[in-house]
C-alpha atoms as a PDB file:
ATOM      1  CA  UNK A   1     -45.893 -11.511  10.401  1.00  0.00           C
ATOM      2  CA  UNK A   2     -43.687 -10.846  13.100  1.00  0.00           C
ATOM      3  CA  UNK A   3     -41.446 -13.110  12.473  1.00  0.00           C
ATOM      4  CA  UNK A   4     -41.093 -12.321   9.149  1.00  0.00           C
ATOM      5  CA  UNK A   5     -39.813  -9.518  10.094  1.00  0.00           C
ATOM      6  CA  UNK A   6     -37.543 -10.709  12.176  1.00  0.00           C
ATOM      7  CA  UNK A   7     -36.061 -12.876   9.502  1.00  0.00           C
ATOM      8  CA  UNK A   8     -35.871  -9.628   7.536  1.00  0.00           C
ATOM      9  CA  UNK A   9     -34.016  -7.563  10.244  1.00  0.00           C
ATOM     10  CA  UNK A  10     -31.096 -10.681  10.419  1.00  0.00           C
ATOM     11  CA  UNK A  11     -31.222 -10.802   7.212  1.00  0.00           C
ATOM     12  CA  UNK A  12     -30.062  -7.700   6.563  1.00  0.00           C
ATOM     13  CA  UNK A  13     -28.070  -7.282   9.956  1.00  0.00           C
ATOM     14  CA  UNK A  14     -26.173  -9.984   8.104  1.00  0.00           C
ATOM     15  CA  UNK A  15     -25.723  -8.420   5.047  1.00  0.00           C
ATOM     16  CA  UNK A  16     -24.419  -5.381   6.424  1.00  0.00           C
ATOM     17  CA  UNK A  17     -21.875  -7.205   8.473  1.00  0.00           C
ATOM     18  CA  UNK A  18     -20.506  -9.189   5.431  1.00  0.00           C
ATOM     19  CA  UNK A  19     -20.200  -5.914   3.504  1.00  0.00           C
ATOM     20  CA  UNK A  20     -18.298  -4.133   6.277  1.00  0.00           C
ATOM     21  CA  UNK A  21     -16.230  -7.234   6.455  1.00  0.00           C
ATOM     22  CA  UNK A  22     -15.258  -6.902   2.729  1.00  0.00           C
ATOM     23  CA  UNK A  23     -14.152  -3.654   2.755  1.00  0.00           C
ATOM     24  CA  UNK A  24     -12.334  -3.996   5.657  1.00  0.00           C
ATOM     25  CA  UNK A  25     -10.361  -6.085   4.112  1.00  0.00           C
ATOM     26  CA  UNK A  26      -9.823  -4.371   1.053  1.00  0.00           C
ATOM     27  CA  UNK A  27      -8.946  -1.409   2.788  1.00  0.00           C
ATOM     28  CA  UNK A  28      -5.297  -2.556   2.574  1.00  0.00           C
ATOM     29  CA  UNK A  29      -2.189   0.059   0.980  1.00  0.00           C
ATOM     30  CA  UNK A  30      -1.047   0.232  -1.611  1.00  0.00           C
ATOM     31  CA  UNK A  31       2.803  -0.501  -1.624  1.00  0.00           C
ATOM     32  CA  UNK A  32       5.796   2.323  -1.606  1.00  0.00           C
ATOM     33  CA  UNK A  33       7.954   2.256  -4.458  1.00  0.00           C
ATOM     34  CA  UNK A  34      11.649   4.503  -4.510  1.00  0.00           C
ATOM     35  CA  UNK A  35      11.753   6.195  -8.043  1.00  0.00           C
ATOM     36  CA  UNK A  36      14.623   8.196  -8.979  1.00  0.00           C
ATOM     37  CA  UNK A  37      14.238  11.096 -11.626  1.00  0.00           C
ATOM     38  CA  UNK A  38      16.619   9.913 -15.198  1.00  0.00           C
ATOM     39  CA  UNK A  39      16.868  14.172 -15.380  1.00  0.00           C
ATOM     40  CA  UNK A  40      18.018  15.441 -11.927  1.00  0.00           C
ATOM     41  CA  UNK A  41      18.619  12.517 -10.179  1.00  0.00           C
ATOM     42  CA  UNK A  42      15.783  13.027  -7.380  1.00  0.00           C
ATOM     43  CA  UNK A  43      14.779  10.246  -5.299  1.00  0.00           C
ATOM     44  CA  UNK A  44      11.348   9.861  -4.355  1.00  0.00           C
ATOM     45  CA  UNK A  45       8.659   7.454  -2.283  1.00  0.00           C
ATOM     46  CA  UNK A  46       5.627   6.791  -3.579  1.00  0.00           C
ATOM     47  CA  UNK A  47       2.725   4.338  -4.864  1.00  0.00           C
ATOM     48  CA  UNK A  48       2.873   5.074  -8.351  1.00  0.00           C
ATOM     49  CA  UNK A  49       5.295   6.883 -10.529  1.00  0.00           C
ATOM     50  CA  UNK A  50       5.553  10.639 -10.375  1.00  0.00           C
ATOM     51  CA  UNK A  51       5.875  11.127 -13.763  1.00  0.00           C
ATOM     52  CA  UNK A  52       7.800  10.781 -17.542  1.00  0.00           C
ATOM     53  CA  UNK A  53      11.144  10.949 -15.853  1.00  0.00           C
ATOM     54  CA  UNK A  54      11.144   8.316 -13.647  1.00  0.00           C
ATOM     55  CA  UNK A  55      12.442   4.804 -13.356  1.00  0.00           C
ATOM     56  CA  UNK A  56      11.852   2.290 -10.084  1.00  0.00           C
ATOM     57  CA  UNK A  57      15.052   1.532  -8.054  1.00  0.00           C
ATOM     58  CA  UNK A  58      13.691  -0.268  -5.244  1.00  0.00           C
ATOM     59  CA  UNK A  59      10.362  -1.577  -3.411  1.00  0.00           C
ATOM     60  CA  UNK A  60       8.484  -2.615  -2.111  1.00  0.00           C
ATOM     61  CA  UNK A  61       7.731  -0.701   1.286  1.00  0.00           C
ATOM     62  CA  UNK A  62       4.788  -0.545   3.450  1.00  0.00           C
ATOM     63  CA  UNK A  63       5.546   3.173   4.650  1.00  0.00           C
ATOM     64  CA  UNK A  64       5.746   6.551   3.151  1.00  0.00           C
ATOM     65  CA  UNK A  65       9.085   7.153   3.653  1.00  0.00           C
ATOM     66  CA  UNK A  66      10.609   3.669   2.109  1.00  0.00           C
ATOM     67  CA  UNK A  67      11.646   2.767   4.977  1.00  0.00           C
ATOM     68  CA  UNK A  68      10.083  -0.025   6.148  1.00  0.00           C
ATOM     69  CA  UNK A  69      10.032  -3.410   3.263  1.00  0.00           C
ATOM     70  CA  UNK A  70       7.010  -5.110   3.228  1.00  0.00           C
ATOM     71  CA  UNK A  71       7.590  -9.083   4.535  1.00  0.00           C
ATOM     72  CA  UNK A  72       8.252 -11.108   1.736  1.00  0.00           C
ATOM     73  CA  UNK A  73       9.357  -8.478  -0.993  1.00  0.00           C
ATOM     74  CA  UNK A  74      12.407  -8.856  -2.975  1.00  0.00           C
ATOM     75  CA  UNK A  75      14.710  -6.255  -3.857  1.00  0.00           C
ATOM     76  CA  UNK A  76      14.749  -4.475  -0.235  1.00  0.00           C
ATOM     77  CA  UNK A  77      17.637  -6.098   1.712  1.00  0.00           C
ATOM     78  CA  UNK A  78      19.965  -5.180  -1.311  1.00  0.00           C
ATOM     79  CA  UNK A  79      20.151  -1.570  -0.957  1.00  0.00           C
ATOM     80  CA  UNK A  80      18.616  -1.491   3.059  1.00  0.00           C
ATOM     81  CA  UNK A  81      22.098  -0.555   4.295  1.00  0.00           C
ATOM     82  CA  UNK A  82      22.706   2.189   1.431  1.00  0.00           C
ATOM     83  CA  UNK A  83      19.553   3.761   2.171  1.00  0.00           C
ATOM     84  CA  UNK A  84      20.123   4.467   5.928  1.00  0.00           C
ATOM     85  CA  UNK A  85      22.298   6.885   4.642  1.00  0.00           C
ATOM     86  CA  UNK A  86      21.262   7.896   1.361  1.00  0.00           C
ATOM     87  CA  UNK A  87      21.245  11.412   1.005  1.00  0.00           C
ATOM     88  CA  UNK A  88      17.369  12.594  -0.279  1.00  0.00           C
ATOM     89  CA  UNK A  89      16.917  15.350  -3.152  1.00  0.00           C
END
């Protein structure tokens, strides 16, 4: 008896550390996206797009600010020295 219950506790110990585990590593962000508004010519970072009026220009960034291109991403080292000194809307 004891030692099914022992068996039980792993078990579960087990189960609980596999779960964890998984979401862990789903836990991962989203990607950063630059959208610029087609009306007023806004630019804007974020993980989806803000709304109607706006179209992608650039991505994909690991940050909030855009700032930072995620390893691997295409489209980023284009427009990386424009952006330094992009003026933001």
């Amino acid at each position: 008896m004891n030692t099914m219950l022992n068996t039980g506790r792993q078990a579960l110990a087990i189960i609980t550390l596999l779960l964890l585990q998984t979401t862990a590593a789903s836990a991962e962000s989203l990607p950063w996206h630059l959208w610029k508004n087609s009306v007023d010519g806004k630019i804007q970072c974020a993980q989806f797009v803000p709304g109607r009026d706006w179209d992608k220009i650039d991505g994909t960034f690991s940050d909030g600010r855009c700032r930072t291109a995620l390893i691997g991403s295409a489209g980023n080292a284009a427009s990386e020295s424009g952006r330094k000194n992009r003026c933001w809307n």
